[in-house]
N, C-alpha and C. Protein backbone atom coordinates (compact mmCIF):
# COMPACT_ATOMS: atom_id res chain seq x y z
N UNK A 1 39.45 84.76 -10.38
CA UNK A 1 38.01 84.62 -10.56
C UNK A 1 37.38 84.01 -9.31
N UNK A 2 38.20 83.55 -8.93
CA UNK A 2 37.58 82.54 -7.53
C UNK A 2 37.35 83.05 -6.39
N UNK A 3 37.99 84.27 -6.54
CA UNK A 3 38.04 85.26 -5.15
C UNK A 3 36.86 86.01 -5.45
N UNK A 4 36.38 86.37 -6.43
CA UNK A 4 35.30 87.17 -6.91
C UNK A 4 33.86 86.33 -6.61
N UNK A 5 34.02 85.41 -6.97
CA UNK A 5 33.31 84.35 -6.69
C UNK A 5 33.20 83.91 -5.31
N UNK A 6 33.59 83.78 -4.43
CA UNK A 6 33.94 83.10 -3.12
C UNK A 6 33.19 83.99 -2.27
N UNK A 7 32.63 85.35 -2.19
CA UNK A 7 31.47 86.15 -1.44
C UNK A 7 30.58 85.92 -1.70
N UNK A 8 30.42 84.93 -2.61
CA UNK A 8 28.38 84.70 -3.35
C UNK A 8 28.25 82.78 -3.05
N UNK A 9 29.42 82.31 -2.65
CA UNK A 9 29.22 80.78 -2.32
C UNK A 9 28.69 80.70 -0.76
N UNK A 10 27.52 79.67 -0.68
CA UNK A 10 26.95 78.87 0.28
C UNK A 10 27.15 77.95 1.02
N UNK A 11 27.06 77.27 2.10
CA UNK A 11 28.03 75.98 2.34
C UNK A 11 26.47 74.81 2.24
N UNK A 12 27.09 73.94 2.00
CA UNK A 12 26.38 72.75 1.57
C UNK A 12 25.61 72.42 3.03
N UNK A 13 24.03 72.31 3.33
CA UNK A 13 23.58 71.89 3.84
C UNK A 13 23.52 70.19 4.26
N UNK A 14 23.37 69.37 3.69
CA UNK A 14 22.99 68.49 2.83
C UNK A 14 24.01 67.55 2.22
N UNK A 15 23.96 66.20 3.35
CA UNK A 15 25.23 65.45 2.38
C UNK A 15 24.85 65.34 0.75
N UNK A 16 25.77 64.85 0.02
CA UNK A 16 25.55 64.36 -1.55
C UNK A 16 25.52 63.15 -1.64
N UNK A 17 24.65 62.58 -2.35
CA UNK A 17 24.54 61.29 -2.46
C UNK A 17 25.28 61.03 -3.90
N UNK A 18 26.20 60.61 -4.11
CA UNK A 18 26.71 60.17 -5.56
C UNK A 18 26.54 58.85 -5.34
N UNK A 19 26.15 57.26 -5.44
CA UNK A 19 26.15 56.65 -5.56
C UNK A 19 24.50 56.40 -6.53
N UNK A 20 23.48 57.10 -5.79
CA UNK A 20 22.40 57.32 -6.52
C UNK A 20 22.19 58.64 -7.46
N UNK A 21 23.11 59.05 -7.70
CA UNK A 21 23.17 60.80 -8.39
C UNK A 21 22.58 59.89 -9.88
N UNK A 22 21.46 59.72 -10.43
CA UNK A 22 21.10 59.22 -11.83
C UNK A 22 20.27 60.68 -12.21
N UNK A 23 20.99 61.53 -13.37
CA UNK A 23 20.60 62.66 -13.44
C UNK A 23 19.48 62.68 -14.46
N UNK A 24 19.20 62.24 -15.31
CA UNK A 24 18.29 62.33 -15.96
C UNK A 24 16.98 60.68 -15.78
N UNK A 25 16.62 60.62 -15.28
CA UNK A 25 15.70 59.26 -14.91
C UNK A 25 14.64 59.48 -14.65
N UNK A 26 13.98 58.42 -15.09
CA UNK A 26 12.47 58.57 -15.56
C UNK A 26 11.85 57.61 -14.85
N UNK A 27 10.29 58.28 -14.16
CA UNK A 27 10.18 57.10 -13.11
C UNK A 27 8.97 56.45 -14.45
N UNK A 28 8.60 55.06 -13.62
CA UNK A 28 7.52 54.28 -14.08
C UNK A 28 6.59 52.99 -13.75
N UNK A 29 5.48 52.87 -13.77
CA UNK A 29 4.94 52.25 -13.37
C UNK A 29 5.26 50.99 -13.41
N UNK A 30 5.36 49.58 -12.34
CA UNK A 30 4.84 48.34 -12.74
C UNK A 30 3.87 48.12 -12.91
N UNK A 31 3.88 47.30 -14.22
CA UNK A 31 2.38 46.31 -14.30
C UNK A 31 2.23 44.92 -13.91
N UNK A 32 0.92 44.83 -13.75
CA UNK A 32 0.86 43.19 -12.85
C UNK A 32 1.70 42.05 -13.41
N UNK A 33 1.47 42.19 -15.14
CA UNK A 33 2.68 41.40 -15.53
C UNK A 33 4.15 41.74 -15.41
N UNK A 34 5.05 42.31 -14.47
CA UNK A 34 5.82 42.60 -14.07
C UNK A 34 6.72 43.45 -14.99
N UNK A 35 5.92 43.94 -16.05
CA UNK A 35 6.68 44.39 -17.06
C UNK A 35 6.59 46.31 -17.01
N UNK A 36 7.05 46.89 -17.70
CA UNK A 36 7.00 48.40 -17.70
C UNK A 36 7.23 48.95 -19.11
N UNK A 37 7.19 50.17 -19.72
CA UNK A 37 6.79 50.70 -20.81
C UNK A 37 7.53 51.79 -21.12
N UNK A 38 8.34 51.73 -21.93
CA UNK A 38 9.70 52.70 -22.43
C UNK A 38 9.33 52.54 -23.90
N UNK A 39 9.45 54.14 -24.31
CA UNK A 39 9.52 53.72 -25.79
C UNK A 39 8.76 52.92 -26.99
N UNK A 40 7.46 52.75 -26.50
CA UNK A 40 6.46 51.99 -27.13
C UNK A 40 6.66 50.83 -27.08
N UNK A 41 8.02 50.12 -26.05
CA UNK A 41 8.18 48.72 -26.06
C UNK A 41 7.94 48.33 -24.66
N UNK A 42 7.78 46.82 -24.07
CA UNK A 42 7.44 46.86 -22.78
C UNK A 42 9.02 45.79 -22.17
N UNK A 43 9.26 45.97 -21.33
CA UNK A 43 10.58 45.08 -20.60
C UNK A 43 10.10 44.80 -19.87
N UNK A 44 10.74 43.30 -19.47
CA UNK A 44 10.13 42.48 -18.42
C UNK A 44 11.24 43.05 -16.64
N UNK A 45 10.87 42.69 -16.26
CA UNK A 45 11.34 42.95 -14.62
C UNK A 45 10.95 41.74 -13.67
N UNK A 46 11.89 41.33 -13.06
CA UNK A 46 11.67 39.56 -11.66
C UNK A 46 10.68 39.87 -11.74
N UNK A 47 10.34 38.24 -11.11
CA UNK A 47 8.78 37.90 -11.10
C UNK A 47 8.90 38.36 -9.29
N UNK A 48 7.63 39.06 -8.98
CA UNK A 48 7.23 39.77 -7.72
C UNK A 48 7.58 41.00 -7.56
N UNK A 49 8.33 41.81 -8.71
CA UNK A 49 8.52 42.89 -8.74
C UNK A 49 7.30 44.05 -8.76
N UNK A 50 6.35 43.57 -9.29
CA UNK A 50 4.91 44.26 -9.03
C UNK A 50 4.63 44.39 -7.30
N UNK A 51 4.70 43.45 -6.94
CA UNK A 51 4.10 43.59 -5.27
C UNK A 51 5.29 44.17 -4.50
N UNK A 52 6.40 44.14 -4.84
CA UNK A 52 7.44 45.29 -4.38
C UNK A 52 7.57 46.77 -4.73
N UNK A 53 7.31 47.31 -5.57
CA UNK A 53 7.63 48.81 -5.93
C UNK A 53 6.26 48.77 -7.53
N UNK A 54 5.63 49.95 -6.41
CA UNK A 54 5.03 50.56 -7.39
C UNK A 54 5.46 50.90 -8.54
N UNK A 55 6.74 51.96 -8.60
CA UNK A 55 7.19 52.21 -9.62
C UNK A 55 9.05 52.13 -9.25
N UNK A 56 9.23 52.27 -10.86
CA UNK A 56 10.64 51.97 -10.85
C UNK A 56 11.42 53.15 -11.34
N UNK A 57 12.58 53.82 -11.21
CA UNK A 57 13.25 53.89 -12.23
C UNK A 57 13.81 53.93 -13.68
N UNK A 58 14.17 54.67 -15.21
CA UNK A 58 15.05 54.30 -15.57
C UNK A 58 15.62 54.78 -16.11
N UNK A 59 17.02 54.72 -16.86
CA UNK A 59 17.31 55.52 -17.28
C UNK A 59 18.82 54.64 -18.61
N UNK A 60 18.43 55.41 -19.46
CA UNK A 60 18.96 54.93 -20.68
C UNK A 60 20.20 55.30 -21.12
N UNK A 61 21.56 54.06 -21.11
CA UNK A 61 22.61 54.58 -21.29
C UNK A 61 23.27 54.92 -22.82
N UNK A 62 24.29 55.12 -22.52
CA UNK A 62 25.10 55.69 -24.53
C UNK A 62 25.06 54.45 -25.08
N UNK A 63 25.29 53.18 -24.68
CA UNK A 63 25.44 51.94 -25.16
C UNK A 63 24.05 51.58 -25.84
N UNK A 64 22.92 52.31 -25.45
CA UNK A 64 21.38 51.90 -26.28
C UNK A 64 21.28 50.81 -25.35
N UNK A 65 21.42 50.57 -23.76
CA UNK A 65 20.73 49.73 -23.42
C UNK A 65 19.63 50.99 -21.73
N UNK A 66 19.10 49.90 -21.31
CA UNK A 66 17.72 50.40 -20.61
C UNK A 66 18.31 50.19 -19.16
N UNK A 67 18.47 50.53 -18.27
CA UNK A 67 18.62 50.14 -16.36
C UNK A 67 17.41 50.68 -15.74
N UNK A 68 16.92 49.91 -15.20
CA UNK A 68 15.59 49.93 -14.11
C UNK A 68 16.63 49.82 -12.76
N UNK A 69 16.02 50.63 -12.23
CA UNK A 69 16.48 50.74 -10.79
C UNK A 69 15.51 51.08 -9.15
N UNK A 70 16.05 51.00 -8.72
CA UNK A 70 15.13 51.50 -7.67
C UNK A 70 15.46 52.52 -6.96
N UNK A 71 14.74 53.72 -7.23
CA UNK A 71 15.18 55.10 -6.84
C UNK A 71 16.06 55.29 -5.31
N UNK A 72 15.20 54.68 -4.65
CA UNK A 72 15.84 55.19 -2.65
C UNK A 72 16.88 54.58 -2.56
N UNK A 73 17.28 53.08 -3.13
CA UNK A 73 18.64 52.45 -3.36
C UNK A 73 19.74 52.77 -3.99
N UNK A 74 19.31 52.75 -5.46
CA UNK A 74 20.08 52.92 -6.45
C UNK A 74 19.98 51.48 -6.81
N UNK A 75 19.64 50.26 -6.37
CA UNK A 75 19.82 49.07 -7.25
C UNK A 75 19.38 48.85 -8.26
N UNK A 76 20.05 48.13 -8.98
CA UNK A 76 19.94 48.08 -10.48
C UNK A 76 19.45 46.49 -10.25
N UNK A 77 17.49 46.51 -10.90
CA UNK A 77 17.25 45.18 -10.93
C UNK A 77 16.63 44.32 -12.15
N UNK A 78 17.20 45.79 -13.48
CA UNK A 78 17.17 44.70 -14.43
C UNK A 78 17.59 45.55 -15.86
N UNK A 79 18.46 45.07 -16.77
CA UNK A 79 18.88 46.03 -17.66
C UNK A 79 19.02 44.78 -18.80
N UNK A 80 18.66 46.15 -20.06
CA UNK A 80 17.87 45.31 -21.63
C UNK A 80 18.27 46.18 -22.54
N UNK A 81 19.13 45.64 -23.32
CA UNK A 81 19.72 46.17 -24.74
C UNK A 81 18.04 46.93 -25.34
N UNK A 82 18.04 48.28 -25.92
CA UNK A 82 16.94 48.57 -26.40
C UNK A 82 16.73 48.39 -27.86
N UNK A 83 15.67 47.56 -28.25
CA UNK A 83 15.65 46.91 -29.85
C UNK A 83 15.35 48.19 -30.63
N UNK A 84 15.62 48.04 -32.20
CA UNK A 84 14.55 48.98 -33.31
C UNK A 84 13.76 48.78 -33.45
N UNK A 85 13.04 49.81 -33.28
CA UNK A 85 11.65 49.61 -33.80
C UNK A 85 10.29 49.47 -32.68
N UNK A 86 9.13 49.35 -32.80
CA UNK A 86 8.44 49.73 -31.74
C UNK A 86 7.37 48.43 -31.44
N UNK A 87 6.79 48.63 -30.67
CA UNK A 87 5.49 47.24 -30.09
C UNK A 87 6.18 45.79 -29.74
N UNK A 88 7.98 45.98 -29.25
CA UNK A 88 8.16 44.86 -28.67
C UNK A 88 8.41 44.40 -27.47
N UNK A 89 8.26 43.32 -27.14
CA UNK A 89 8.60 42.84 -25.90
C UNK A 89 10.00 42.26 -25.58
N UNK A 90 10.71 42.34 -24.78
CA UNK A 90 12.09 42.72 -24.10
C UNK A 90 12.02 42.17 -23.09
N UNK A 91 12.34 40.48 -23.13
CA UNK A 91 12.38 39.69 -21.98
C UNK A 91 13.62 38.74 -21.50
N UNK A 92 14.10 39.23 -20.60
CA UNK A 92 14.88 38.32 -20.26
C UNK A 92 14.55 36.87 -19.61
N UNK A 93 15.04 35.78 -19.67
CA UNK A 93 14.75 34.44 -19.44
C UNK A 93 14.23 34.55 -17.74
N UNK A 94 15.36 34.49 -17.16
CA UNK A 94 15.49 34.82 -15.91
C UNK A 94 14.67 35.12 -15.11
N UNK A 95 14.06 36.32 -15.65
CA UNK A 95 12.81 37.39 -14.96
C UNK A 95 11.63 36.11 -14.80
N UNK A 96 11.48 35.70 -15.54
CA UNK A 96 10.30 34.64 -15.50
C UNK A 96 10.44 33.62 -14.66
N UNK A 97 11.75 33.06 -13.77
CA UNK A 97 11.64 32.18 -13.06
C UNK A 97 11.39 32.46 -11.73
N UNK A 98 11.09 31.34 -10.94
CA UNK A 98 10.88 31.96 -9.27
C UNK A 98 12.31 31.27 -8.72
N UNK A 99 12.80 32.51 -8.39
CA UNK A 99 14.09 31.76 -7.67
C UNK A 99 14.49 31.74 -5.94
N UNK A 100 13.12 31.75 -5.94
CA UNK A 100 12.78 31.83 -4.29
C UNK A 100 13.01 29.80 -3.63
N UNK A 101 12.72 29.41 -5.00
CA UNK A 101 12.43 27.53 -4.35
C UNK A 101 13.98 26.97 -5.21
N UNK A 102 14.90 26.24 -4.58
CA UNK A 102 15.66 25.51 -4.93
C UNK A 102 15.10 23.81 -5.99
N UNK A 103 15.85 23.49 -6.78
CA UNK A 103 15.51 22.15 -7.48
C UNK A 103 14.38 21.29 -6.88
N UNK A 104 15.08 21.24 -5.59
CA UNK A 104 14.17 20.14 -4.87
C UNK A 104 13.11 19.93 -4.18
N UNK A 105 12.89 21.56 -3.77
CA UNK A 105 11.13 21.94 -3.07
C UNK A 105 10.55 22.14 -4.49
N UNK A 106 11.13 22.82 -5.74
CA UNK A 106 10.35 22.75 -6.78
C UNK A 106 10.08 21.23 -7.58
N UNK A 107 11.02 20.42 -7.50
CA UNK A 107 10.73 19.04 -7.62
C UNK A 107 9.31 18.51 -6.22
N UNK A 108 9.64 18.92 -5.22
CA UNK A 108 8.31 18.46 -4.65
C UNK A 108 6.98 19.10 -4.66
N UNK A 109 7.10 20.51 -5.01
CA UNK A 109 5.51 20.79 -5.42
C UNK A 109 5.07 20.25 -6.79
N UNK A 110 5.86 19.52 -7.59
CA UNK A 110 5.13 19.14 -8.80
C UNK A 110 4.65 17.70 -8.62
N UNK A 111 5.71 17.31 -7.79
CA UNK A 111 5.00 16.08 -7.64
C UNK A 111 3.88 15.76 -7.31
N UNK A 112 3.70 16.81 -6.47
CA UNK A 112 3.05 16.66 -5.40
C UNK A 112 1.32 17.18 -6.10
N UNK A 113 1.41 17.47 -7.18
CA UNK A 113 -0.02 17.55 -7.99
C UNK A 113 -0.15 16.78 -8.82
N UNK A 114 0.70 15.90 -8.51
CA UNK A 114 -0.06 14.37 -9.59
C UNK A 114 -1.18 13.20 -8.23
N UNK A 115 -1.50 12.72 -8.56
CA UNK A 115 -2.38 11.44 -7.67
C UNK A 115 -1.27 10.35 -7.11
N UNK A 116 -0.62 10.00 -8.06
CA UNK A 116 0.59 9.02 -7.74
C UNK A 116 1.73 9.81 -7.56
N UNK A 117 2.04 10.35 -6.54
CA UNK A 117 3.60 11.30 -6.44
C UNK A 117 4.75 10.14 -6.92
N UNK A 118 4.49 9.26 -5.88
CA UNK A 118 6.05 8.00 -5.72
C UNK A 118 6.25 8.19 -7.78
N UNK A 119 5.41 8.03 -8.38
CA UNK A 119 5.24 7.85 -9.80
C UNK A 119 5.92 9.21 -10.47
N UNK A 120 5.43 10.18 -10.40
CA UNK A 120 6.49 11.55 -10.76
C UNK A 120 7.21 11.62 -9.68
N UNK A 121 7.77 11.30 -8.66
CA UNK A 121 9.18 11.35 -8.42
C UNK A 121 10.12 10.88 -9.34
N UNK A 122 9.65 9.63 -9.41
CA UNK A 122 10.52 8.85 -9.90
C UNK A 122 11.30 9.39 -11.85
N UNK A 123 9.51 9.80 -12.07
CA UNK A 123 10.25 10.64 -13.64
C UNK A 123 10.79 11.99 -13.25
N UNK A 124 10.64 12.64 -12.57
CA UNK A 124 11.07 14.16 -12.34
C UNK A 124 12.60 13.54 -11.77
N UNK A 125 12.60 12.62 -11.04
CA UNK A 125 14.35 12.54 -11.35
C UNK A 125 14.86 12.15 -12.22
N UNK A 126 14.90 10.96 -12.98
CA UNK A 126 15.44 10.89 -14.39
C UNK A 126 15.32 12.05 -15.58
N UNK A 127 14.25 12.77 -15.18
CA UNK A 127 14.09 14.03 -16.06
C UNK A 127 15.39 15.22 -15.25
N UNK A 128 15.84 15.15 -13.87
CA UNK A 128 16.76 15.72 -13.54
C UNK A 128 18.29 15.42 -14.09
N UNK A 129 17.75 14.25 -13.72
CA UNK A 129 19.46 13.58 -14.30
C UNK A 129 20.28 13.57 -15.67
N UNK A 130 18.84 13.53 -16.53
CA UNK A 130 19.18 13.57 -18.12
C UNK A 130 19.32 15.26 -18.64
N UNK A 131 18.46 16.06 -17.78
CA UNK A 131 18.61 17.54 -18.14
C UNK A 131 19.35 18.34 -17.09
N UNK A 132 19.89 17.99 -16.67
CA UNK A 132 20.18 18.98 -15.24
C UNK A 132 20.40 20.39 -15.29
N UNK A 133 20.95 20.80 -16.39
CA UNK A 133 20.68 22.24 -16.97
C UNK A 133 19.64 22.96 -16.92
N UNK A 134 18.52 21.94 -17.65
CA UNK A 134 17.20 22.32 -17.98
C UNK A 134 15.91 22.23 -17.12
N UNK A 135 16.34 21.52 -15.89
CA UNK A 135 15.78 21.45 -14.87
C UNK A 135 14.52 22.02 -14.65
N UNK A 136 14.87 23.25 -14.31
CA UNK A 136 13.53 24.21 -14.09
C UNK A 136 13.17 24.87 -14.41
N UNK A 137 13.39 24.82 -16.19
CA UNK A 137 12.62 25.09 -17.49
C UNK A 137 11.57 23.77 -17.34
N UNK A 138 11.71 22.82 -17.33
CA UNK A 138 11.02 21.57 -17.54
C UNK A 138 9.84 21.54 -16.82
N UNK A 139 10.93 21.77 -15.59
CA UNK A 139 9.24 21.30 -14.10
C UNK A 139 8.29 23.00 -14.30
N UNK A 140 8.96 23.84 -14.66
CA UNK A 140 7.92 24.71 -14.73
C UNK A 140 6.85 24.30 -15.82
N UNK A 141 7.23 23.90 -17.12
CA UNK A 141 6.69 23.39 -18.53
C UNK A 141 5.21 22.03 -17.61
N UNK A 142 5.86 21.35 -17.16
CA UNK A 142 5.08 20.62 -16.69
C UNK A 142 3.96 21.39 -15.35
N UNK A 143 4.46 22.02 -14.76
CA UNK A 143 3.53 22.69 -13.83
C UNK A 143 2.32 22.90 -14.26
N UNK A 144 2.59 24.58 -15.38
CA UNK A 144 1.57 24.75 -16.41
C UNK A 144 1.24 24.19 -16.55
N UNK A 145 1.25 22.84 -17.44
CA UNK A 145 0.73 22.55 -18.34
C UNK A 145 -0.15 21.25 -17.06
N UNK A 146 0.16 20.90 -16.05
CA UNK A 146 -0.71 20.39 -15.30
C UNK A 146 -2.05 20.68 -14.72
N UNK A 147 -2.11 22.22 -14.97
CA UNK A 147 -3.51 22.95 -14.48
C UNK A 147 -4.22 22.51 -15.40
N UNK A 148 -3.83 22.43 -16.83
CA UNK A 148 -5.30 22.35 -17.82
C UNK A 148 -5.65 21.21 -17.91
């Protein structure tokens, strides 16, 4: 059969890319809240992912979960078990933090919006020491909640 075949084959112009070969994928918009829209539900995506890529990627595996990617790469920058049912939100913890500032520049911009800093230093470290886990769940909690 192959010989029959072998007068009608072409030679490949064109390397192959298999590392990005995602055959069925669906592109999609970011929204300012960094989130995107599959399925009547919305998933969250890193925070600054809006001011990086218009749109994303995705494509849905056998396991029922979601991969956002970024088409010209192939990186995979955020993947979410897909729930039942419709109108929910699909957030990972993570996505919401800025992980651009380490403990301690984020310990100094909070301080640094009180009147008395020396004064929240001093609690933002005992608040380090007693949570250290919880760290920057906390100082973010306090950030917020310092604007109002």
């Amino acid at each position: 059969m192959f010989s029959l075949e072998k007068q009608h084959l072409r030679p490949v112009t064109q390397d192959i890319d298999l590392i990005n070969n995602y055959e069925n994928s669906i592109t999609r918009s970011v929204h300012k809240d960094n989130t995107i829209r599959y399925l009547s539900n919305w998933y969250s995506l890193s925070l600054g992912t809006f001011n990086k890529y218009e749109n994303v990627c995705i494509k849905e595996t056998e396991d029922k979960h979601l991969l956002v990617y970024i088409y010209q790469t192939g990186e995979i920058i955020a993947k979410h078990k897909i729930p039942e049912g419709k109108g929910q939100l699909v957030k990972d913890r993570n996505h919401s933090r800025d992980r651009t500032k380490g403990v301690d520049a984020f310990i100094d911009t909070v301080a640094n919006q009180f009147v008395d800093t020396e004064i929240a230093y001093d609690y933002l470290d005992a608040l380090r020491e007693k949570y250290p886990r919880y760290i920057k769940d906390q100082l973010d909690c306090i950030k917020r909640n310092e604007k109002e």
